[in-house]
N, C-alpha and C. Protein backbone atom coordinates (compact mmCIF):
# COMPACT_ATOMS: atom_id res chain seq x y z
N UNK A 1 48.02 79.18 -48.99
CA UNK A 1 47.73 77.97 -49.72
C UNK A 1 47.50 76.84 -48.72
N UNK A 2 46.35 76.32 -49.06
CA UNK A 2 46.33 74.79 -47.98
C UNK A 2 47.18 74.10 -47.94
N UNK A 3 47.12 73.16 -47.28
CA UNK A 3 47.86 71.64 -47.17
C UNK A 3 46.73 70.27 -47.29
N UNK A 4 46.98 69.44 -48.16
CA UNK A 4 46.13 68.33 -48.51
C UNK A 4 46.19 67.58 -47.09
N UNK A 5 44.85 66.91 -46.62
CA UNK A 5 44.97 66.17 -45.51
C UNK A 5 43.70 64.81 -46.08
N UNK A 6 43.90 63.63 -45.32
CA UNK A 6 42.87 62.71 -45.52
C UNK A 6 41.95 62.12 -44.39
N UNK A 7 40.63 62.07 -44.38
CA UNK A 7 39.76 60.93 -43.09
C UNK A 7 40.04 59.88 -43.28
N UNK A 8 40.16 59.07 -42.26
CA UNK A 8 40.28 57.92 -41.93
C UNK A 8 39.35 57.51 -40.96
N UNK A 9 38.45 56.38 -41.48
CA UNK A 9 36.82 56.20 -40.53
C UNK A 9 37.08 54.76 -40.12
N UNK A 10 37.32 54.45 -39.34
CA UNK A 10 37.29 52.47 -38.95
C UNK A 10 35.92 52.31 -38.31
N UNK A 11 35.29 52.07 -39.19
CA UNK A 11 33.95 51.18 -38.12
C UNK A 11 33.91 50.13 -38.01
N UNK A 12 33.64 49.73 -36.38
CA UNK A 12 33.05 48.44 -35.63
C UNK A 12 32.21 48.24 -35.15
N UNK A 13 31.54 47.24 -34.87
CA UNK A 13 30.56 46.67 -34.39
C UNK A 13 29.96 47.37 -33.04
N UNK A 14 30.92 47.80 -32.67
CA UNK A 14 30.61 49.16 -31.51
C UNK A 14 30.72 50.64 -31.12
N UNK A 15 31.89 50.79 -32.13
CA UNK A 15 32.51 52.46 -32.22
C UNK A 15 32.77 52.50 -33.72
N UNK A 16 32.88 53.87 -33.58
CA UNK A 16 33.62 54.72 -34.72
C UNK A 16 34.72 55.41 -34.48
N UNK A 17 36.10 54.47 -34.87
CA UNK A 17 37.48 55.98 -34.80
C UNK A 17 37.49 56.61 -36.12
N UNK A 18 37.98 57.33 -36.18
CA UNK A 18 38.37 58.55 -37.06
C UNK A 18 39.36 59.39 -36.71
N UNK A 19 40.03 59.88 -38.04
CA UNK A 19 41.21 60.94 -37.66
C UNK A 19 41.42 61.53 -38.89
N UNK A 20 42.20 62.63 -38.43
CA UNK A 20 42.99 62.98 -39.89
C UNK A 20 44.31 63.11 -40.06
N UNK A 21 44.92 62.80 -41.43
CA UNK A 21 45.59 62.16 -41.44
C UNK A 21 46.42 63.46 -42.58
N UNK A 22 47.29 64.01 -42.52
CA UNK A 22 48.37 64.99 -43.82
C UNK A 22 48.94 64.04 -44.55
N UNK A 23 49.58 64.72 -45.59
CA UNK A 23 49.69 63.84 -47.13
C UNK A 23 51.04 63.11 -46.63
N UNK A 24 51.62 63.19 -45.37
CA UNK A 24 53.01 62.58 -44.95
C UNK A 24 52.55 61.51 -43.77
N UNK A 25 51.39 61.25 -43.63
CA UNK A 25 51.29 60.52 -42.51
C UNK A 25 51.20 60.93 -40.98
N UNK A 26 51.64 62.22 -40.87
CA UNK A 26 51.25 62.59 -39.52
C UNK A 26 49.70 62.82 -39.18
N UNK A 27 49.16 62.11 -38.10
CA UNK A 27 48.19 62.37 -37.65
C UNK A 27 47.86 63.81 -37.00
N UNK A 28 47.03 64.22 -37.41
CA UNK A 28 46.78 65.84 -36.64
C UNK A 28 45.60 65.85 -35.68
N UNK A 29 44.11 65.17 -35.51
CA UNK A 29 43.37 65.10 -35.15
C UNK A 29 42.63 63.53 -34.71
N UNK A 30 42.34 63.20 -33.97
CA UNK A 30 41.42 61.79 -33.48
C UNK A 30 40.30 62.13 -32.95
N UNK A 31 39.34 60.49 -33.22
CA UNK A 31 38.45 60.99 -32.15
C UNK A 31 37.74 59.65 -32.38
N UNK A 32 36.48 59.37 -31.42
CA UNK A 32 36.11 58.13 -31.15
C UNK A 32 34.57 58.07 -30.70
N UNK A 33 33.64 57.57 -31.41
CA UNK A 33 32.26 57.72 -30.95
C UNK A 33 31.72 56.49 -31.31
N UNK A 34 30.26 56.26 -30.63
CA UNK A 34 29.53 54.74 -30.41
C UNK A 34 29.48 54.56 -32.02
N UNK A 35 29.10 53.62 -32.22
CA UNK A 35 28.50 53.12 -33.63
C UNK A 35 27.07 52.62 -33.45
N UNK A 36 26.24 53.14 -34.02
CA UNK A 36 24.52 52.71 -33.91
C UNK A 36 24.37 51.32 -35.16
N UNK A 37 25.25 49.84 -34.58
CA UNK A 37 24.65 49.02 -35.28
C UNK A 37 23.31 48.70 -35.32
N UNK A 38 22.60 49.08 -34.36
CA UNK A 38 21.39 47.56 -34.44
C UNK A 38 19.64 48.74 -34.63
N UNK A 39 19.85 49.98 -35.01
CA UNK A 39 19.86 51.07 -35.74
C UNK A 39 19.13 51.05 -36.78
N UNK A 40 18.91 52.00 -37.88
CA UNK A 40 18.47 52.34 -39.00
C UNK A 40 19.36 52.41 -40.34
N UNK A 41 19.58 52.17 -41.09
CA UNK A 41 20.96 52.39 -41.94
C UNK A 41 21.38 54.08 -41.74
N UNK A 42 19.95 54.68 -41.71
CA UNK A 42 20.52 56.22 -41.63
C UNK A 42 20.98 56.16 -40.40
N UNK A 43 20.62 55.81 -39.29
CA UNK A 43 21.42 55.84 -37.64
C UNK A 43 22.48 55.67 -37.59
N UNK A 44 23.18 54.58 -39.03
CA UNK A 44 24.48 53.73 -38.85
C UNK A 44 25.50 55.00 -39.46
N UNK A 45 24.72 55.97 -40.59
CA UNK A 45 25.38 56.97 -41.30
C UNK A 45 25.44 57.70 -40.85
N UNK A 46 24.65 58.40 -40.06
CA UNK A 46 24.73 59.46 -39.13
C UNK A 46 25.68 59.41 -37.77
N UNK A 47 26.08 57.96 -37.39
CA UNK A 47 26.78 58.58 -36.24
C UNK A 47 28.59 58.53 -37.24
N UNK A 48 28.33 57.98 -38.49
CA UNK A 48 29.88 58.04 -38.92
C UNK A 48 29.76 59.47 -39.61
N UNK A 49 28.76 60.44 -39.95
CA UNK A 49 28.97 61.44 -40.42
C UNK A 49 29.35 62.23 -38.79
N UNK A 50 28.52 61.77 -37.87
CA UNK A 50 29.12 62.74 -36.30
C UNK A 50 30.78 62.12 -36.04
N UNK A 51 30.97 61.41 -36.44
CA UNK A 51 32.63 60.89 -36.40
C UNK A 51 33.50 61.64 -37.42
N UNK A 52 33.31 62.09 -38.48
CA UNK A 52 34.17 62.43 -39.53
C UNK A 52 33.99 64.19 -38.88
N UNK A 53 32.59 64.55 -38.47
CA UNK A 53 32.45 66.33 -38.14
C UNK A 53 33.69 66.23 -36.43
N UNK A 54 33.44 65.18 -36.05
CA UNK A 54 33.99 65.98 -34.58
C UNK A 54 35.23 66.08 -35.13
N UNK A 55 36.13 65.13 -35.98
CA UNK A 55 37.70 65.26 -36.48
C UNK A 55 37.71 66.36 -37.21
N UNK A 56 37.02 66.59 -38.18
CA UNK A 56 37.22 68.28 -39.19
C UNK A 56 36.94 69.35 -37.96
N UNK A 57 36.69 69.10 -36.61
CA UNK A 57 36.58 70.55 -35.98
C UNK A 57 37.79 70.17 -35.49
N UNK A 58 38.60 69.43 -35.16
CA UNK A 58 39.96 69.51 -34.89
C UNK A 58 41.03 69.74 -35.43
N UNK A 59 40.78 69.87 -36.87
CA UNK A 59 41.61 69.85 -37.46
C UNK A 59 42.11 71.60 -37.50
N UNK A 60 43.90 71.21 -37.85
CA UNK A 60 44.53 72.95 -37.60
C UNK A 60 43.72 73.85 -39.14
N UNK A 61 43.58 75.00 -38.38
CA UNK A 61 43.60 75.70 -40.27
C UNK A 61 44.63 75.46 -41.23
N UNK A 62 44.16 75.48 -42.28
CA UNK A 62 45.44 75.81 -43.63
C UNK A 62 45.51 74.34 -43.88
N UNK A 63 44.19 72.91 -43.62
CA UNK A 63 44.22 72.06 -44.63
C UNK A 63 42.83 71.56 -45.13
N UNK A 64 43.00 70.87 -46.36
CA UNK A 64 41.67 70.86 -47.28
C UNK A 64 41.83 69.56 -47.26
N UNK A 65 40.77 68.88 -47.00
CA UNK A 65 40.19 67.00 -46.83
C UNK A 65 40.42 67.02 -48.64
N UNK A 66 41.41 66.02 -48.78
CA UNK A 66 41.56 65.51 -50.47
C UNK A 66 40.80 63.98 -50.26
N UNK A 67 40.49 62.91 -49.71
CA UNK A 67 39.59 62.01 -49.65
C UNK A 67 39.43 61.16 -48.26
N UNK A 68 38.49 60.72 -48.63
CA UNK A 68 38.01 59.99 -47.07
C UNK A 68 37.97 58.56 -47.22
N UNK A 69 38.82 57.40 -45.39
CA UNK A 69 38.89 55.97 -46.21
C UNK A 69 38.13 55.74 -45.35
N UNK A 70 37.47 54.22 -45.83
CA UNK A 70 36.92 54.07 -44.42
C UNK A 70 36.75 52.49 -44.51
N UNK A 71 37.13 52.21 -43.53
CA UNK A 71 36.96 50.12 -43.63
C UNK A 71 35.93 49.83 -42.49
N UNK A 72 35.54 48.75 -42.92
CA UNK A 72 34.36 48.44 -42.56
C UNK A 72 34.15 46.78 -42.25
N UNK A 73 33.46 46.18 -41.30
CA UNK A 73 33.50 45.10 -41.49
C UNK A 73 32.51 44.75 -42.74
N UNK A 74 32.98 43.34 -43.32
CA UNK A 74 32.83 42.87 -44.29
C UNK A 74 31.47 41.76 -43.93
N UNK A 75 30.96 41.43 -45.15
CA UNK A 75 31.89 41.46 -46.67
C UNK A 75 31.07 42.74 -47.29
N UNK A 76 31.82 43.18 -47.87
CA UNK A 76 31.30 44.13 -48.93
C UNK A 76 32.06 44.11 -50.37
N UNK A 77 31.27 45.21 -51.17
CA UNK A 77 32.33 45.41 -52.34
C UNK A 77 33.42 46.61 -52.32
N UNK A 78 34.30 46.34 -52.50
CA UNK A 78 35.65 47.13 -52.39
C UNK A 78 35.66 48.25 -53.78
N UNK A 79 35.06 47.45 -54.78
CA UNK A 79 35.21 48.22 -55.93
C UNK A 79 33.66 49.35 -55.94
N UNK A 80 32.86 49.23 -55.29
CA UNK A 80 31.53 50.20 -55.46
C UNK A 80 31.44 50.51 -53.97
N UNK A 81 32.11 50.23 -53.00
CA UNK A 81 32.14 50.89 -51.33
C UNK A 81 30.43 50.61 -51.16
N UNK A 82 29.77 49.29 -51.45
CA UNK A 82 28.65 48.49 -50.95
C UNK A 82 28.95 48.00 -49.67
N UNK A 83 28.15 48.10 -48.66
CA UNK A 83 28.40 47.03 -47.18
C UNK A 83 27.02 45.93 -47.78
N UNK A 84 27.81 44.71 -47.95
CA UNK A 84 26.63 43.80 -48.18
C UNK A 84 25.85 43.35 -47.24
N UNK A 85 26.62 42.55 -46.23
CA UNK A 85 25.50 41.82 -45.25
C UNK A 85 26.24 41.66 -43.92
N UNK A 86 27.20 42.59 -43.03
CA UNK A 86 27.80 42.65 -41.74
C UNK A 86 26.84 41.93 -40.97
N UNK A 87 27.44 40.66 -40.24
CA UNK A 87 26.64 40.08 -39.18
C UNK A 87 26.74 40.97 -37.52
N UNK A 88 28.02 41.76 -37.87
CA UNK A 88 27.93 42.57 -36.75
C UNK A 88 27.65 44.53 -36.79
N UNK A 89 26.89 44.03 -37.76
CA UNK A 89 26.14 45.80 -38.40
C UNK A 89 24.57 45.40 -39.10
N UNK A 90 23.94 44.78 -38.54
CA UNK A 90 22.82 44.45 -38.93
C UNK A 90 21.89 45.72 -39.68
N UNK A 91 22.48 47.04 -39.50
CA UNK A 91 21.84 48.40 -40.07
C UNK A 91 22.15 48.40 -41.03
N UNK A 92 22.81 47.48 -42.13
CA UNK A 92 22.93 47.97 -43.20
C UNK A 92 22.73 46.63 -43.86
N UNK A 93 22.33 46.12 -45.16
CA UNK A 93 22.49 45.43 -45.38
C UNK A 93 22.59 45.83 -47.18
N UNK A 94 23.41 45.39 -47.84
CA UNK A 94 23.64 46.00 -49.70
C UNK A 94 23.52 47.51 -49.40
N UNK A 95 24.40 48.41 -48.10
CA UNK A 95 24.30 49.66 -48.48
C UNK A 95 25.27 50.62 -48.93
N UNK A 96 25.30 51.74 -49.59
CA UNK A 96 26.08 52.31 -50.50
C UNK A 96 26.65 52.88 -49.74
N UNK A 97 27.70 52.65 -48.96
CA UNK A 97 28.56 53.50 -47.86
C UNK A 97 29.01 54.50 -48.71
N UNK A 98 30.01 54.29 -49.24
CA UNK A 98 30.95 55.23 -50.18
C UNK A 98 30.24 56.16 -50.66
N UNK A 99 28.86 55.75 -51.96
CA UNK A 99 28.30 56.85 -51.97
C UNK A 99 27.66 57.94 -51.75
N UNK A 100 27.30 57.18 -49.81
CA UNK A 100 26.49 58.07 -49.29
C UNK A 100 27.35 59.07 -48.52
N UNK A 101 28.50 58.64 -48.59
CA UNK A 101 29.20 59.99 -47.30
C UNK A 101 29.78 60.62 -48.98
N UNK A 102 30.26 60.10 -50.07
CA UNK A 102 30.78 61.19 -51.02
C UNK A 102 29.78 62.44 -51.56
N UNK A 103 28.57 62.47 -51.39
CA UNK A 103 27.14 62.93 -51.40
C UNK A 103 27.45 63.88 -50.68
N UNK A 104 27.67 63.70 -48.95
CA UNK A 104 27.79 64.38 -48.33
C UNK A 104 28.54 65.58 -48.26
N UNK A 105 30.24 65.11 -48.76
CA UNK A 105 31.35 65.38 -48.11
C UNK A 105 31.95 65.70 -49.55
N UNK A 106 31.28 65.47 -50.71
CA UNK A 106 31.84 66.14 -51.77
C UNK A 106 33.72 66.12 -52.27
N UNK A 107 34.30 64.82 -51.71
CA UNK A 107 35.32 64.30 -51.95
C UNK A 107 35.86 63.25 -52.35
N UNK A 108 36.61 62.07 -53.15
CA UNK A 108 36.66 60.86 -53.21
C UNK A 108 36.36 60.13 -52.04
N UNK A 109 36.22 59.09 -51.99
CA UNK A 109 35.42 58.11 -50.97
C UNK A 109 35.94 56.51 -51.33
N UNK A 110 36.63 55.67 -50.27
CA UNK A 110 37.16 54.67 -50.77
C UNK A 110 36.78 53.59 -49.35
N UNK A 111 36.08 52.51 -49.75
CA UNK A 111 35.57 52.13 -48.70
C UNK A 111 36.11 50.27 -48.44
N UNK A 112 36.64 49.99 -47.64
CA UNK A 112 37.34 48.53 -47.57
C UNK A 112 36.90 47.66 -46.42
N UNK A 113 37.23 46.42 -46.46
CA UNK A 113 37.27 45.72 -45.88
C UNK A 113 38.18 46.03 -44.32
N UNK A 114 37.79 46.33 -43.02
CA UNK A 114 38.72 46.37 -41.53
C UNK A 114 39.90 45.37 -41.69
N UNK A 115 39.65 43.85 -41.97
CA UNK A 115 40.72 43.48 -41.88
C UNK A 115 41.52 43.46 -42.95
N UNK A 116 41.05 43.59 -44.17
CA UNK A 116 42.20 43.95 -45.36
C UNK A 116 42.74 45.11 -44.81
N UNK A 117 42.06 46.02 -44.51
CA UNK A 117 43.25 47.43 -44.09
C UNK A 117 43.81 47.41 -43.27
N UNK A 118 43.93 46.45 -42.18
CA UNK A 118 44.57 46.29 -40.99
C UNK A 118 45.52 45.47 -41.61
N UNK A 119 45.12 44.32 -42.37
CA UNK A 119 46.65 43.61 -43.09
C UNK A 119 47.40 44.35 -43.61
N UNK A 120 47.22 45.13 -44.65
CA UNK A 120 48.17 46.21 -45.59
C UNK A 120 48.78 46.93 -44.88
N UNK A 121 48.33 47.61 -43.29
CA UNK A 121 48.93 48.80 -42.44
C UNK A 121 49.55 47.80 -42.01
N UNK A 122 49.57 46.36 -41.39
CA UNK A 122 50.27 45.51 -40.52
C UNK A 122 51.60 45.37 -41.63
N UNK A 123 51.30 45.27 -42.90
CA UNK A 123 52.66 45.11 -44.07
C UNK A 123 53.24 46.31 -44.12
N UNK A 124 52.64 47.55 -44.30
CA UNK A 124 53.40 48.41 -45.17
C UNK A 124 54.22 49.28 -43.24
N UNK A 125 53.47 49.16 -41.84
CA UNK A 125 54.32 49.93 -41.07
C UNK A 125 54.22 49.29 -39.61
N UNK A 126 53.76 47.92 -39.93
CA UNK A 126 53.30 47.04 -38.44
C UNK A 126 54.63 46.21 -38.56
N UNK A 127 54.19 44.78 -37.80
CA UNK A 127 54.67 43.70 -37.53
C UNK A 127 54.88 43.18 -39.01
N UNK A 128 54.28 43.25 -39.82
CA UNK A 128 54.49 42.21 -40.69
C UNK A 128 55.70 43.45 -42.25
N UNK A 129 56.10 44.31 -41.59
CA UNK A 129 56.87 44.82 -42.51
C UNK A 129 58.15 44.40 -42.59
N UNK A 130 58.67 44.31 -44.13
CA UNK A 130 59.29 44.05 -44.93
C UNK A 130 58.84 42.71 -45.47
N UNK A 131 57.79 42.55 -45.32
CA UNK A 131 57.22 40.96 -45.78
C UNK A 131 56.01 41.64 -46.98
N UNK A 132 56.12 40.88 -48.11
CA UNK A 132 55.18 41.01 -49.44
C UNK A 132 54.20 40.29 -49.21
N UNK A 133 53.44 39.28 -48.59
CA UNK A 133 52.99 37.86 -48.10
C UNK A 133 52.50 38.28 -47.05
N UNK A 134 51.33 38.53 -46.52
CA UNK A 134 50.59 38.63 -45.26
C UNK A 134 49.26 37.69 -45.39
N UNK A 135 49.22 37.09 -44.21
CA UNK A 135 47.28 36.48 -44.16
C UNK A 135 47.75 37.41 -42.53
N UNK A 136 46.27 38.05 -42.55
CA UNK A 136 46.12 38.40 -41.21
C UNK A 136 44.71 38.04 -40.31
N UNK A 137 44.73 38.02 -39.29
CA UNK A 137 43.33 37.98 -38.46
C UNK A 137 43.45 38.95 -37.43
N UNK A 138 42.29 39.08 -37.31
CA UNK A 138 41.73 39.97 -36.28
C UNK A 138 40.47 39.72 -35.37
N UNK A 139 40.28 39.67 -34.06
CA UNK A 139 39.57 39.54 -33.37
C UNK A 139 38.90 40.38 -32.67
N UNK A 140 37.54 40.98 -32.49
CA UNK A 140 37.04 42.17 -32.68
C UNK A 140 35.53 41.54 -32.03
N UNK A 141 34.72 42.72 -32.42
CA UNK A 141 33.07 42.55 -32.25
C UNK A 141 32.88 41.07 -33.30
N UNK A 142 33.36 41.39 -34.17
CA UNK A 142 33.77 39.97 -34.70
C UNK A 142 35.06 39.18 -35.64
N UNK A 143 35.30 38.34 -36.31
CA UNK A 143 36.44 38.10 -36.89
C UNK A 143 36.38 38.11 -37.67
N UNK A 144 37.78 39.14 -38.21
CA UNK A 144 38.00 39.26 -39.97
C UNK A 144 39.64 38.60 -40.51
N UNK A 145 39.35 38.48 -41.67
CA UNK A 145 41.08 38.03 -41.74
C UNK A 145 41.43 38.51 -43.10
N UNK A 146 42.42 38.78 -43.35
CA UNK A 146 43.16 39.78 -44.80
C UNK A 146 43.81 39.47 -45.36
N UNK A 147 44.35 39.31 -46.28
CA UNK A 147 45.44 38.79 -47.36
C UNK A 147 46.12 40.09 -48.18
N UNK A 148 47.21 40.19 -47.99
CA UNK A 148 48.23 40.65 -48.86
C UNK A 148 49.33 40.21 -49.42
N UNK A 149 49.11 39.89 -51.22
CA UNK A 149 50.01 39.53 -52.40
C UNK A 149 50.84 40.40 -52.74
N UNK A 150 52.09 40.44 -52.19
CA UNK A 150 52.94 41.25 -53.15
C UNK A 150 52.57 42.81 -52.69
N UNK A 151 52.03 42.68 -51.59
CA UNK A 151 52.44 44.18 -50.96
C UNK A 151 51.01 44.65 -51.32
N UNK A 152 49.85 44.14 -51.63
CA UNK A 152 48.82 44.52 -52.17
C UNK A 152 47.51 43.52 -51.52
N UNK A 153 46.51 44.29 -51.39
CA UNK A 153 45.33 43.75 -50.36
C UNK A 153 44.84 42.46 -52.06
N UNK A 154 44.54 41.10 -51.52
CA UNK A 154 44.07 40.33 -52.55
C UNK A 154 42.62 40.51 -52.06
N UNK A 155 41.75 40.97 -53.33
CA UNK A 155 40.40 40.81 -52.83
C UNK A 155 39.84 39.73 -53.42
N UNK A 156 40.38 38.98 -54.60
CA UNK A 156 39.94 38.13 -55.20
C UNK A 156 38.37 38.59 -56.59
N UNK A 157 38.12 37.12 -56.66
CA UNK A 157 37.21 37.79 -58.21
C UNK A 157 36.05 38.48 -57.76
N UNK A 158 35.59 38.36 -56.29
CA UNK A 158 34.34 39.01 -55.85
C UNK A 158 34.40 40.05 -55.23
N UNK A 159 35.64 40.00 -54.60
CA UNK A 159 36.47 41.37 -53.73
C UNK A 159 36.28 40.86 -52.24
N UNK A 160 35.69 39.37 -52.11
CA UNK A 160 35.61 38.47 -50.68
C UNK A 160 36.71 37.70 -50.29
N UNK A 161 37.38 37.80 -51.05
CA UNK A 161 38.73 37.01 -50.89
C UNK A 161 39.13 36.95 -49.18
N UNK A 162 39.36 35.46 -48.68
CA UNK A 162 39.67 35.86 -46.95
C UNK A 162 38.97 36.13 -46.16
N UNK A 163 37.62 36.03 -46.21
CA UNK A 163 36.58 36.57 -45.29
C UNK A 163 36.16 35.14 -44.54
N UNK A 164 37.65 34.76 -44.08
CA UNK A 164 37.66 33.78 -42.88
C UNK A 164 36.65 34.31 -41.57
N UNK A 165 36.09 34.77 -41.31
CA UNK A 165 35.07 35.49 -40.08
C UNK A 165 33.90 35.41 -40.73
N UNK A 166 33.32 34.75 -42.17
CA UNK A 166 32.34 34.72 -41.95
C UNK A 166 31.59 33.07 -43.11
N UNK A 167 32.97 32.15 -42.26
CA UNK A 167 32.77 30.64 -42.90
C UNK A 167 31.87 30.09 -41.66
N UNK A 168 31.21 29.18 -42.07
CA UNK A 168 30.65 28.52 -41.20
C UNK A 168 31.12 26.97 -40.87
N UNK A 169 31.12 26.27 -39.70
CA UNK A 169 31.67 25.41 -39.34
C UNK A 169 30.33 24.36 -38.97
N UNK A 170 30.50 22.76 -40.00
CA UNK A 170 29.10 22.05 -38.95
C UNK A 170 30.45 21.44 -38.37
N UNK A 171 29.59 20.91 -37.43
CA UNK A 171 29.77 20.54 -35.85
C UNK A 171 30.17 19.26 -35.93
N UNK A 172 29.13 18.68 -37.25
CA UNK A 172 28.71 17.36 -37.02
C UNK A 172 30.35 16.79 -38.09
N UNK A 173 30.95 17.30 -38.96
CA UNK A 173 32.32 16.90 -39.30
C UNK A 173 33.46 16.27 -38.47
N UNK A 174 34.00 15.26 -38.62
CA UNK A 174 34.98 15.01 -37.61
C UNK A 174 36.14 15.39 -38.20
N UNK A 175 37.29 16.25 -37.81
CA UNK A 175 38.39 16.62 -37.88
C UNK A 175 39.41 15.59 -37.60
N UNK A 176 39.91 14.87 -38.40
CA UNK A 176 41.26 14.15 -38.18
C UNK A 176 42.71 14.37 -38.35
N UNK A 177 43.25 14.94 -37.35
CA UNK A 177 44.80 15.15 -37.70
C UNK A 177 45.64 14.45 -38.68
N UNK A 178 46.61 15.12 -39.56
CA UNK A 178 47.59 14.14 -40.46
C UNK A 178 48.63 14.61 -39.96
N UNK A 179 49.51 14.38 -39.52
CA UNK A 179 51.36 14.75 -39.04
C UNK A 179 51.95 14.20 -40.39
N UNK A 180 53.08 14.49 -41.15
CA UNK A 180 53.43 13.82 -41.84
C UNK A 180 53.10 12.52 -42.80
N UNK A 181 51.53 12.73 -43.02
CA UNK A 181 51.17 11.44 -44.17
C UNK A 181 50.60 10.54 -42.86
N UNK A 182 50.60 10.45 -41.82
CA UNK A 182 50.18 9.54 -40.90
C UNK A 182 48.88 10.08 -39.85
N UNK A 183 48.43 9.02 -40.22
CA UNK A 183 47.34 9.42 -38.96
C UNK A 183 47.15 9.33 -37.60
């Protein structure tokens, strides 16, 4: 009888990790390859489908892939695993991540935001555990930042909730400090 195991795909702006992961959390397999941002959308899918194959040849016999996660820089939709418009993945723009590797790979497919999943792992087994309340950032190919309510990624009504990495700043604003009500 098998043993249930899961992928885990992090893409960035430059690489692809991947691993697999058993239904207890032990890691059994890693591995790490370029990421083809600036690419074809199929270039961008193809080197995360060569990321998910080099981890299934590592993996021991006697387990069966039950689903694959994969975070992504943002923004996208969380609820349809869409990559909308990555300023640092220019290969994709409104594309169906989720559905295109579940096509493939014939398993559930759940596709998120990098820094929401880096907040929730930073709550549920990082630095920020035993805390319900996380804002996180991350500094990377580019910057993302995450929110977790109550032990739970907030995506908000669009599923953009926190996508501090991709506000824009004019220049021409002057910033005035307040300390205590005083200027």
């Amino acid at each position: 009888m098998s043993q249930g195991c899961v992928v885990g795909v992090d893409i960035g702006g430059t690489k692809i990790a991947a691993g697999i992961v058993d239904l207890h959390g032990n890691v059994l397999a890693r591995g790490r390859s370029p990421m083809v941002a600036r690419g074809s959308a199929a270039d961008g899918l193809a080197a995360i489908e060569s990321a998910i194959n080099t981890v299934l040849a590592q993996t021991p016999s006697g387990y069966e892939v039950q689903g694959i996660g994969i975070c992504s820089p943002g923004p996208l939709d969380p609820k349809t695993g869409v990559v909308i418009n990555p300023p640092n993945l220019p290969c994709w723009r409104n594309f169906p991540l989720a559905e295109s590797i579940r096509k493939s790979r014939n398993v559930p497919v759940k596709v998120e935001n990098d820094a929401n999943a880096a907040a929730l792992a930073e709550t549920k087994w990082g630095a920020a555990r035993g805390y319900q309340n996380t804002f996180y950032t991350c500094i990377g190919t580019g910057i993302g930042t995450g929110i977790v309510f109550d032990g739970a990624i907030y995506h908000g009504r669009t599923g953009a909730a926190g996508e501090g990495g991709h506000m824009g700043i004019d220049a021409k604003v002057r910033f005035v400090p307040v300390v205590n009500g005083m200027r």
